[in-house]
Protein backbone atom coordinates (compact mmCIF):
# COMPACT_ATOMS: atom_id res chain seq x y z
CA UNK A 1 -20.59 28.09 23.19
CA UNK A 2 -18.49 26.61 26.26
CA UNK A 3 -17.67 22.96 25.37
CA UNK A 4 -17.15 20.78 28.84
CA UNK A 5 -14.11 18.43 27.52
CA UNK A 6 -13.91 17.00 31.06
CA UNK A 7 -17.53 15.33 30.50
CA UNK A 8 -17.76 11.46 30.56
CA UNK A 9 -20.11 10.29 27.96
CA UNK A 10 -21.28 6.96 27.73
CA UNK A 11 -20.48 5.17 24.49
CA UNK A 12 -21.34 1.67 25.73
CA UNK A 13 -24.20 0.40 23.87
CA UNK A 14 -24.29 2.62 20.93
CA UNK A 15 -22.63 0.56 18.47
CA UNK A 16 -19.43 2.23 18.86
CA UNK A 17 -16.67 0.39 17.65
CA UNK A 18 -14.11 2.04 19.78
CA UNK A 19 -15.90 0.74 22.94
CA UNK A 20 -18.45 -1.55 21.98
CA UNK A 21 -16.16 -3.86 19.91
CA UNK A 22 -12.84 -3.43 22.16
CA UNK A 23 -12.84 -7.40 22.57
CA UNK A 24 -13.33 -8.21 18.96
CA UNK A 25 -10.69 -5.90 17.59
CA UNK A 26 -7.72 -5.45 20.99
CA UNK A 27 -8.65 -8.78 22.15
CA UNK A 28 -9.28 -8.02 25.54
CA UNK A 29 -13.31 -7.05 26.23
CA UNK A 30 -12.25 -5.66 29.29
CA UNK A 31 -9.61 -3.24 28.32
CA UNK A 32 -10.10 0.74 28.49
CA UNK A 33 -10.40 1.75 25.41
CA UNK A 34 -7.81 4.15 24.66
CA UNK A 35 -7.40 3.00 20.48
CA UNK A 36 -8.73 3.82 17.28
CA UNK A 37 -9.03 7.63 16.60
CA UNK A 38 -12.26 8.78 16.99
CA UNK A 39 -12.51 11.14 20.31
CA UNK A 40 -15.01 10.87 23.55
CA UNK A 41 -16.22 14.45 23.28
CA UNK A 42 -19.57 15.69 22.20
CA UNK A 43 -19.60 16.31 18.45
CA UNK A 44 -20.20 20.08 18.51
CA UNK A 45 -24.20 21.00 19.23
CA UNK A 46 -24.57 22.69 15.70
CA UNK A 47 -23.45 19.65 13.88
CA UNK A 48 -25.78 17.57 16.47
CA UNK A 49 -28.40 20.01 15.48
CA UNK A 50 -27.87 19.97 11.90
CA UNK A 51 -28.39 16.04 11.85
CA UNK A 52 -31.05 16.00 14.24
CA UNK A 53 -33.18 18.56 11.88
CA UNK A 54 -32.62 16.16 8.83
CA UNK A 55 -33.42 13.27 11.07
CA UNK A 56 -37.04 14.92 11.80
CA UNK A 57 -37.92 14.63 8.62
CA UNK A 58 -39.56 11.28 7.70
CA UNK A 59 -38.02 10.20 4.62
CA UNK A 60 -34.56 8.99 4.24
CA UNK A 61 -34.14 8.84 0.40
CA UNK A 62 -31.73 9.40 -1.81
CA UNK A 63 -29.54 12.32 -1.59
CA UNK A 64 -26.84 14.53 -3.50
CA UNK A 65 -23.98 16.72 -3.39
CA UNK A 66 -25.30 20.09 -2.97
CA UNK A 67 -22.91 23.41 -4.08
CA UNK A 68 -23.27 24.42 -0.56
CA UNK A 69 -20.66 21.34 -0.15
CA UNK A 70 -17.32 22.93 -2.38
CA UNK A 71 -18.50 26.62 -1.03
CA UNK A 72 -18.04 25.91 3.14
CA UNK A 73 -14.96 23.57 1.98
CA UNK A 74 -12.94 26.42 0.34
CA UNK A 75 -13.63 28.91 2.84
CA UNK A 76 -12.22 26.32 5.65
CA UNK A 77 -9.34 25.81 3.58
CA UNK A 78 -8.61 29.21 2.92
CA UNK A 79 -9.58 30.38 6.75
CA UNK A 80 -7.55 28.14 8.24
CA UNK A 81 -4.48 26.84 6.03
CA UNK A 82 -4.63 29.56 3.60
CA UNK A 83 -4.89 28.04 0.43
CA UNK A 84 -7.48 29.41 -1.98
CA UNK A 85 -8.97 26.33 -3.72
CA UNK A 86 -11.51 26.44 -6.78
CA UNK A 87 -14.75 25.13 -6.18
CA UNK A 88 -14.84 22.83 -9.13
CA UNK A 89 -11.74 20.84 -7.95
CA UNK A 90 -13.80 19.78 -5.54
CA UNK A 91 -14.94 15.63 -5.26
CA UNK A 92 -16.79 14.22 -2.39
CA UNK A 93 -16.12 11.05 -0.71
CA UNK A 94 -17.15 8.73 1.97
CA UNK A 95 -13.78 8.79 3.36
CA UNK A 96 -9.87 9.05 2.38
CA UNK A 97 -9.12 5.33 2.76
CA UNK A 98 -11.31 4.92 -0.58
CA UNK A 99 -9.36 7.86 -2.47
CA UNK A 100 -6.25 6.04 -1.73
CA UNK A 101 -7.52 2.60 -3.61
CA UNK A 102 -9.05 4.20 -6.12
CA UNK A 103 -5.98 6.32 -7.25
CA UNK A 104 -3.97 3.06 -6.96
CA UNK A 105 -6.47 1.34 -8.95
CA UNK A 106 -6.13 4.13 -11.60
CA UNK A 107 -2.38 4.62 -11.60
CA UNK A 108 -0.84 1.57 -11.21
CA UNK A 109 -1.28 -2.10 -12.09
CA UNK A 110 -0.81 -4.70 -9.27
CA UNK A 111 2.87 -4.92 -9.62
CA UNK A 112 3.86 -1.65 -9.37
CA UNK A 113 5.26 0.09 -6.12
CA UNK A 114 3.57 2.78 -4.16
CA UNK A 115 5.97 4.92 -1.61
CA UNK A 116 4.65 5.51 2.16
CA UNK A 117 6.49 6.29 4.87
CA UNK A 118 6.20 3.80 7.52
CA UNK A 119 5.27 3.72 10.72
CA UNK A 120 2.41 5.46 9.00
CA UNK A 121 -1.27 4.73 9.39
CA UNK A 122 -1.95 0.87 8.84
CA UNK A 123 -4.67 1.80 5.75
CA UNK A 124 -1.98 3.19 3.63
CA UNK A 125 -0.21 -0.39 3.37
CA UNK A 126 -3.65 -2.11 3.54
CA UNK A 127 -4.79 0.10 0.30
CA UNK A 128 -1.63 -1.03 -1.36
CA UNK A 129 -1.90 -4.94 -0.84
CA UNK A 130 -5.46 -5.12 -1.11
CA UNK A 131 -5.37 -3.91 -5.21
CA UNK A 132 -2.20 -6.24 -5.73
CA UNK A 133 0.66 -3.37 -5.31
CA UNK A 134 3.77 -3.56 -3.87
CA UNK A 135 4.93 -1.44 -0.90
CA UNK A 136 7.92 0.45 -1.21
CA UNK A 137 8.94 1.53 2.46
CA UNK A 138 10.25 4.99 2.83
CA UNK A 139 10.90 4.34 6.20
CA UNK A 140 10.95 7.51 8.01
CA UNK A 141 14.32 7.92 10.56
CA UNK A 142 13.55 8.21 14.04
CA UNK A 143 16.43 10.30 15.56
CA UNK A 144 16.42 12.17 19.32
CA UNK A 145 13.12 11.55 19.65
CA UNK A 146 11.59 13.04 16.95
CA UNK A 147 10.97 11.76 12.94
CA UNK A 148 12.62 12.99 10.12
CA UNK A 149 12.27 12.01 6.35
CA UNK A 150 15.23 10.06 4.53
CA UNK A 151 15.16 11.85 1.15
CA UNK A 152 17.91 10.31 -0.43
CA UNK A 153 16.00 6.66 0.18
CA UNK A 154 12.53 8.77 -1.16
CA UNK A 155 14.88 9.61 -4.46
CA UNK A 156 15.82 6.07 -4.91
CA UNK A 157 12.51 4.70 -4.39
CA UNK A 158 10.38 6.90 -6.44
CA UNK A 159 13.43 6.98 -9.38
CA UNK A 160 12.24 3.06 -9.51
CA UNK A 161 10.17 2.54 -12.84
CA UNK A 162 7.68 0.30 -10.70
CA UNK A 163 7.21 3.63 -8.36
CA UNK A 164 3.99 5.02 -9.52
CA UNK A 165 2.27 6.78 -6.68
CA UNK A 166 3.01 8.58 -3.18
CA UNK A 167 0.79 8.05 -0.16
CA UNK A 168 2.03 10.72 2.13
CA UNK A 169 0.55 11.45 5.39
CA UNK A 170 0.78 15.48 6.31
CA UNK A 171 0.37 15.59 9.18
CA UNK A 172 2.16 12.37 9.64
CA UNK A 173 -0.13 9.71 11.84
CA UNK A 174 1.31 8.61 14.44
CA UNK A 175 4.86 10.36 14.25
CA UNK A 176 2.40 13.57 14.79
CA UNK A 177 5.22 15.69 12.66
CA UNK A 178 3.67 18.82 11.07
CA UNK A 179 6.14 18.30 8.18
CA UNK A 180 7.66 21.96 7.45
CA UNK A 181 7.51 24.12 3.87
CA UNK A 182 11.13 22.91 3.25
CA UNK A 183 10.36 19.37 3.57
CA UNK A 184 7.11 19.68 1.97
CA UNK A 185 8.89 20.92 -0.75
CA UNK A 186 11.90 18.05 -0.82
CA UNK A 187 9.26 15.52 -1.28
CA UNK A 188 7.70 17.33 -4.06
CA UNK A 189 10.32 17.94 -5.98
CA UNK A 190 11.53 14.23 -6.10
CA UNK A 191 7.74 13.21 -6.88
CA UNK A 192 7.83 15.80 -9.72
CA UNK A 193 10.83 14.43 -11.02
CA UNK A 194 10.00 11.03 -11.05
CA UNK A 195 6.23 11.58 -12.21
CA UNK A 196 5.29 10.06 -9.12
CA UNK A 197 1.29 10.93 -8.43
CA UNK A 198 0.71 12.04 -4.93
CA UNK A 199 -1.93 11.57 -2.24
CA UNK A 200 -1.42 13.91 0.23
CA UNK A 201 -3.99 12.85 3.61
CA UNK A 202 -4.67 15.82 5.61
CA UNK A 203 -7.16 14.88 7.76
CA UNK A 204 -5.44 15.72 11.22
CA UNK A 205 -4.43 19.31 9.52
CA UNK A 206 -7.02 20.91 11.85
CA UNK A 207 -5.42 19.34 14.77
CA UNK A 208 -2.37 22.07 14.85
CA UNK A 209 -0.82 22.03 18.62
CA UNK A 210 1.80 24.20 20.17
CA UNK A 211 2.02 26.73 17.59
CA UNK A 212 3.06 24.65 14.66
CA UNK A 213 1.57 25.70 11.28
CA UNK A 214 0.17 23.42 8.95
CA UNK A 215 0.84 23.86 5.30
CA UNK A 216 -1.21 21.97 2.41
CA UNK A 217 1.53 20.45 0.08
CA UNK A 218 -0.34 21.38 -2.64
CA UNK A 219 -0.67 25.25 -2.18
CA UNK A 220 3.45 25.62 -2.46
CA UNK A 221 3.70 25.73 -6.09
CA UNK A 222 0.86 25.54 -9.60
CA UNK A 223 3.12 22.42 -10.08
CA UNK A 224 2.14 20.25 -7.48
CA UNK A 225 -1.39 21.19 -7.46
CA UNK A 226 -1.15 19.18 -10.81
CA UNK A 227 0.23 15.99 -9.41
CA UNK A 228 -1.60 16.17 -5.99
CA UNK A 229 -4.93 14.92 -4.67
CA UNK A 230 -5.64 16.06 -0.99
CA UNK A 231 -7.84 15.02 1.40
CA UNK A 232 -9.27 16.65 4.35
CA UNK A 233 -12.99 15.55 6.77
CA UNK A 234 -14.25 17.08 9.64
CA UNK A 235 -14.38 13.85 11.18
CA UNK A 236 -11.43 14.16 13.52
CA UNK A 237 -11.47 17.71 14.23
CA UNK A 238 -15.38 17.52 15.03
CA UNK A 239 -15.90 13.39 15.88
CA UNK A 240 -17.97 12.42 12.97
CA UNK A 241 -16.39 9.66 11.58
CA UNK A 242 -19.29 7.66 11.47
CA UNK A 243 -21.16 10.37 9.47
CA UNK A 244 -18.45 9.34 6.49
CA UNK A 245 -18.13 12.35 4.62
CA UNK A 246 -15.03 13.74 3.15
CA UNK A 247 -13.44 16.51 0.89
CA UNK A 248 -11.16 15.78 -1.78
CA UNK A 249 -9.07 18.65 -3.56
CA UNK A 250 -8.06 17.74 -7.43
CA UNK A 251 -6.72 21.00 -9.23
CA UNK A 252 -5.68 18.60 -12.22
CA UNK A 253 -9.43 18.07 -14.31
CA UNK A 254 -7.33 15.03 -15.88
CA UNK A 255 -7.00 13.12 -12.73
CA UNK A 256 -10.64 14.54 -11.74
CA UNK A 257 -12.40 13.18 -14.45
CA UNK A 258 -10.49 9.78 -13.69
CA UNK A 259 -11.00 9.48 -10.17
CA UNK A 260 -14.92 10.43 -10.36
CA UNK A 261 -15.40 7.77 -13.03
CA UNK A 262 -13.20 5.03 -11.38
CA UNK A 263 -15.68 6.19 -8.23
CA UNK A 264 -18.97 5.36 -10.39
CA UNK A 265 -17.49 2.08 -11.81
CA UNK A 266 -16.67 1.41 -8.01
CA UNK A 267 -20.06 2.19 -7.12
CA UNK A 268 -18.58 4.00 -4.46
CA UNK A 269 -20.55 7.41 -4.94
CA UNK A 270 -23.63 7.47 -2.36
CA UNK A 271 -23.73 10.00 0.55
CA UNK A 272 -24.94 9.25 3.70
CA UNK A 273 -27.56 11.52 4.32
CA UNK A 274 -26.73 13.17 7.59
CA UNK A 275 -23.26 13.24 6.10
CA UNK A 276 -23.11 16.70 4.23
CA UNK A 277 -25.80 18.73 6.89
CA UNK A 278 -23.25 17.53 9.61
CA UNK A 279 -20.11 18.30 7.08
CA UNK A 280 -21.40 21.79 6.28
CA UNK A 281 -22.21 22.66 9.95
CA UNK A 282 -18.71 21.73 11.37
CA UNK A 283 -16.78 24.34 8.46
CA UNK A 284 -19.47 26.98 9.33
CA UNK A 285 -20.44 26.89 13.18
CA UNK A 286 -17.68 25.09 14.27
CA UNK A 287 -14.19 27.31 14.78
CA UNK A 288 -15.05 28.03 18.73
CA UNK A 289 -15.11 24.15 19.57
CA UNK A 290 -12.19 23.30 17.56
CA UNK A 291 -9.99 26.42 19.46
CA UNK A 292 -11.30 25.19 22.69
CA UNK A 293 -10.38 21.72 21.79
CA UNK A 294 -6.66 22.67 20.72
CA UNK A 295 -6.63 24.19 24.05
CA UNK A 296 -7.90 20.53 26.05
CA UNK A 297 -5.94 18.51 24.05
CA UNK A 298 -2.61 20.49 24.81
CA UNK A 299 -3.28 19.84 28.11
CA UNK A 300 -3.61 15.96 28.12
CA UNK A 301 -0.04 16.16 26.29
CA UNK A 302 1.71 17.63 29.09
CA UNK A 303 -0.16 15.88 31.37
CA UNK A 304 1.05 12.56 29.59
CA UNK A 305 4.45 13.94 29.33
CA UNK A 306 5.28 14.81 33.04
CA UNK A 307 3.41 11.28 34.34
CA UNK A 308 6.04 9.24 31.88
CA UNK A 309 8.90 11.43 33.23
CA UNK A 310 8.07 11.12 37.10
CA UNK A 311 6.55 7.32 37.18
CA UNK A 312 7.33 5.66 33.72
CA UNK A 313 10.62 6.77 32.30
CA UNK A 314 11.14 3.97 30.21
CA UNK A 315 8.17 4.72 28.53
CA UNK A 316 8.19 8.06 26.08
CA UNK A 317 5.75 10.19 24.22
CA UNK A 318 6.84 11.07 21.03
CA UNK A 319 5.87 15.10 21.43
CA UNK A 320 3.01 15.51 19.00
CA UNK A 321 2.75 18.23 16.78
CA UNK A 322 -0.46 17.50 15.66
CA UNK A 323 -3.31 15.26 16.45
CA UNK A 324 -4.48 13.29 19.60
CA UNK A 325 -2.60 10.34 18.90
CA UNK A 326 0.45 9.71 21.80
CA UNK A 327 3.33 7.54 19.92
CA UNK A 328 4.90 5.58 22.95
CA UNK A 329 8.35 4.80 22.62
CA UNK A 330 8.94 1.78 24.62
CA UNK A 331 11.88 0.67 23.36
CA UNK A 332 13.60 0.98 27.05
CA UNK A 333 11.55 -1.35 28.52
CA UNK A 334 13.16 -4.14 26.26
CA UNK A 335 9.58 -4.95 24.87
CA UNK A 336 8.07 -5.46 21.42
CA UNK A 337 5.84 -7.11 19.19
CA UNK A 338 3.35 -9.62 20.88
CA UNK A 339 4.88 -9.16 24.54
CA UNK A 340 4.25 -5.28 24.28
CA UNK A 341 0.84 -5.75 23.13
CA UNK A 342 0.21 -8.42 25.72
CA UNK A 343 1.39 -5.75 28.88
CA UNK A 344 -0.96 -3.07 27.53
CA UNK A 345 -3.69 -5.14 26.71
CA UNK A 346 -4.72 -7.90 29.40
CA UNK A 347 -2.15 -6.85 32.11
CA UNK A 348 -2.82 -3.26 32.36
CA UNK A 349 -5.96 -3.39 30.98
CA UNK A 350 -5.25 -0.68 28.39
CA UNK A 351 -6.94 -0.96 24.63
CA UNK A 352 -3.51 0.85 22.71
CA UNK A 353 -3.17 0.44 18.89
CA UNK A 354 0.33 -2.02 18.45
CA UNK A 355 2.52 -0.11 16.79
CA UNK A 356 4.05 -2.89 14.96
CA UNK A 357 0.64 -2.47 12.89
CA UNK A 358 2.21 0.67 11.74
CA UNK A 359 4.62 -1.22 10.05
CA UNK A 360 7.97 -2.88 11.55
CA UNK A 361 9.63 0.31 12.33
CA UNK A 362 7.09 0.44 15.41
CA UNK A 363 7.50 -2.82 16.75
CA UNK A 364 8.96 -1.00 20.15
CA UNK A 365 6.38 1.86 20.30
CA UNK A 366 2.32 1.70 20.74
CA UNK A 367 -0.20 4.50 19.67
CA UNK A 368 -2.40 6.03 22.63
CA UNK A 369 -5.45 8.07 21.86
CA UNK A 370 -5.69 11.19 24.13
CA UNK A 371 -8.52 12.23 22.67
CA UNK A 372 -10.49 11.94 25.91
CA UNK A 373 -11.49 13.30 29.40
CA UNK A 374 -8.47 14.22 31.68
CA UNK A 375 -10.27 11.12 34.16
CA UNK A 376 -10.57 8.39 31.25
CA UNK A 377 -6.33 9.87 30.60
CA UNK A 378 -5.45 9.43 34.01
CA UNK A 379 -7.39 6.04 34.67
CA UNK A 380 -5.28 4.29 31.97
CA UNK A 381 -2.12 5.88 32.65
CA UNK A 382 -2.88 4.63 36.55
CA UNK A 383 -3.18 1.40 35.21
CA UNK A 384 -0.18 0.88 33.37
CA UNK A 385 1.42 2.48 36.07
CA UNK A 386 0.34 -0.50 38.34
CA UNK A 387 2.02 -3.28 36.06
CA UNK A 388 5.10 -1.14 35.19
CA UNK A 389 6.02 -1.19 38.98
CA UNK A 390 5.62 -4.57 38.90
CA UNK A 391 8.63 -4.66 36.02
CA UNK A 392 10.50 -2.18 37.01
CA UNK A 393 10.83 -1.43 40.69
């Protein structure tokens, strides 16, 4: 099927929170949203159909995880990262945010240190405070425009007897670095040593640009399948976040058995029911809109890449590897913090995630999503276009 990613669909008024709840969360009502990473393409028709066949019928019930689930997850993984999983290692959940708190709830008592790797997703730090941990900041290094990991801080960090768990973001949101086997394998091998626990999320792993390969962590050696819990969801590649439905790889039956019964004493085991007949449609029907996707979202890149370079050099995109998440660096424009946020927001109009929320390292950057028509792309770089003349004539 022939996807039309130049399509404007109208999310107004459908309880979106990207759109509908701009004001609430940006703090500007009026701002283009252009923030949180969900995408405004058409979930593909198959996993549209899929829901809309279980909507029909009249009973919402109940539901469980049918085999069907671990069968269409393994044969994604192995189509399209090439690592041959076992269907029993296989958990679902209703999203990776809760696999990180309930690992940390497991591993660690509040006190102890878990590593990420900030700027990083703000839900990493937020599952460490919010169960009493302590954040220990491998702050990645940010050199010629592109992020790189500082291993000897990650060996002094996770060498700490407080250090009991790794939250490590592959690939990394919003730095959008497909990290490569050799560094992969570096941060293994200092989280074997240490008998550090890692959570490896791999939800953008799908979202592969420019010829970059994506390689699960776990599949590089039997060892750190034992010490590694990955997580992957069709909800970015195929825009079903709402549908909350995710797959969660645990070779090790010792940390299995933990995690499903910290889940039940969580109460956090219920599916949605749309979620799985929309989860099992994307990883069978799917592969066409995801190519022609890849393809779209390439395009938006270089678009944003040659408008900063001829209108807005002070302003530059981080290239992405992976993902449809532009990292601004704004350093140039001697901006940060609240006065950064304040320009995008309510004088260009533009609803941008602060990157500061990312941790301090992105105090001088801000994340745009991409993930949108070329027109909705274009209307909000034209905007901050307008008020960056207005600086910087």
């Amino acid at each position: 099927m022939k996807y039309d990613f130049d399509k404007v669909i109208e999310r107004r008024g459908t309880q979106s929170s990207k759109w509908d709840n701009v004001g609430p969360r940006v703090g500007n009502p009026d701002a283009l949203p252009m923030w949180v990473a969900d995408t405004d393409f058409q979930t593909p028709q198959p996993v549209v159909d899929a829901v809309a066949k279980r909507a029909q019928h009249p009973i919402y019930g109940y539901t469980f995880v049918v085999p069907e689930f671990q069968k269409v997850t393994v044969d994604w993984v192995k189509r399209r990262h090439g690592w041959e999983i076992q269907p029993e290692w296989l958990m679902f959940a209703t999203g990776v945010v809760p696999v990180m708190n309930t690992m940390a709830q497991i591993y660690s008592e509040p006190g102890d240190e878990i590593v990420i790797q900030q700027p990083v997703y703000p839900q990493f730090a937020n599952a460490v405070r919010d169960t009493g941990r302590v954040i220990s900041d491998n702050g990645l290094l940010y050199k010629n425009g592109r992020y790189e990991i500082n291993f000897d801080d990650l060996e002094r960090r996770a060498s700490s007897p407080k250090a009991k768990l790794m939250f490590f973001c592959n690939p990394h949101n919003p730095a959008g670095r497909v990290w490569t086997v050799e560094e992969l394998k570096k941060v293994a091998e200092i989280c074997l040593k240490h008998h550090i626990i890692l959570v490896s999320d791999e939800i953008h792993s799908d979202l592969i640009l420019f010829g970059h390969k994506h390689t699960p962590l776990a599949s590089l050696d039997k060892r750190y399948e034992e010490m590694t819990v990955t997580c992957y969801a069709p909800s970015k590649t195929f825009n079903t976040a709402g549908l909350r439905g995710s797959g969660i790889v645990v070779p090790n039956p010792e940390i299995r058995a933990k995690l499903e019964k910290q889940f039940k004493r969580n109460r956090a085991i219920q599916q949605n029911i749309f979620a799985l007949p929309a989860y099992i449609a994307a990883y069978t029907e799917c592969d066409d809109y995801l190519e022609q996707l890849l393809a779209y979202l390439e395009g938006n890149v270089l678009y944003i890449e040659e408008f900063l370079k001829e209108k807005m050099p002070k302003i530059r995109m981080v290239h992405p590897e992976a993902t449809y998440l532009a990292w601004l660096d704004c350093s140039e424009t001697g901006m940060e913090g609240d006065a950064l946020a304040d320009f995008f927001i309510n004088r260009c109009k533009v609803a941008i995630n602060r990157g500061d929320s990312f941790g301090p390292e992105g105090k001088k950057f801000v994340r745009l999503n991409f993930g949108c028509p070329r027109i909705t792309l274009e209307k909000g770089l034209d905007q901050v276009y307008v008020e960056y003349q207005k600086l910087f004539r």
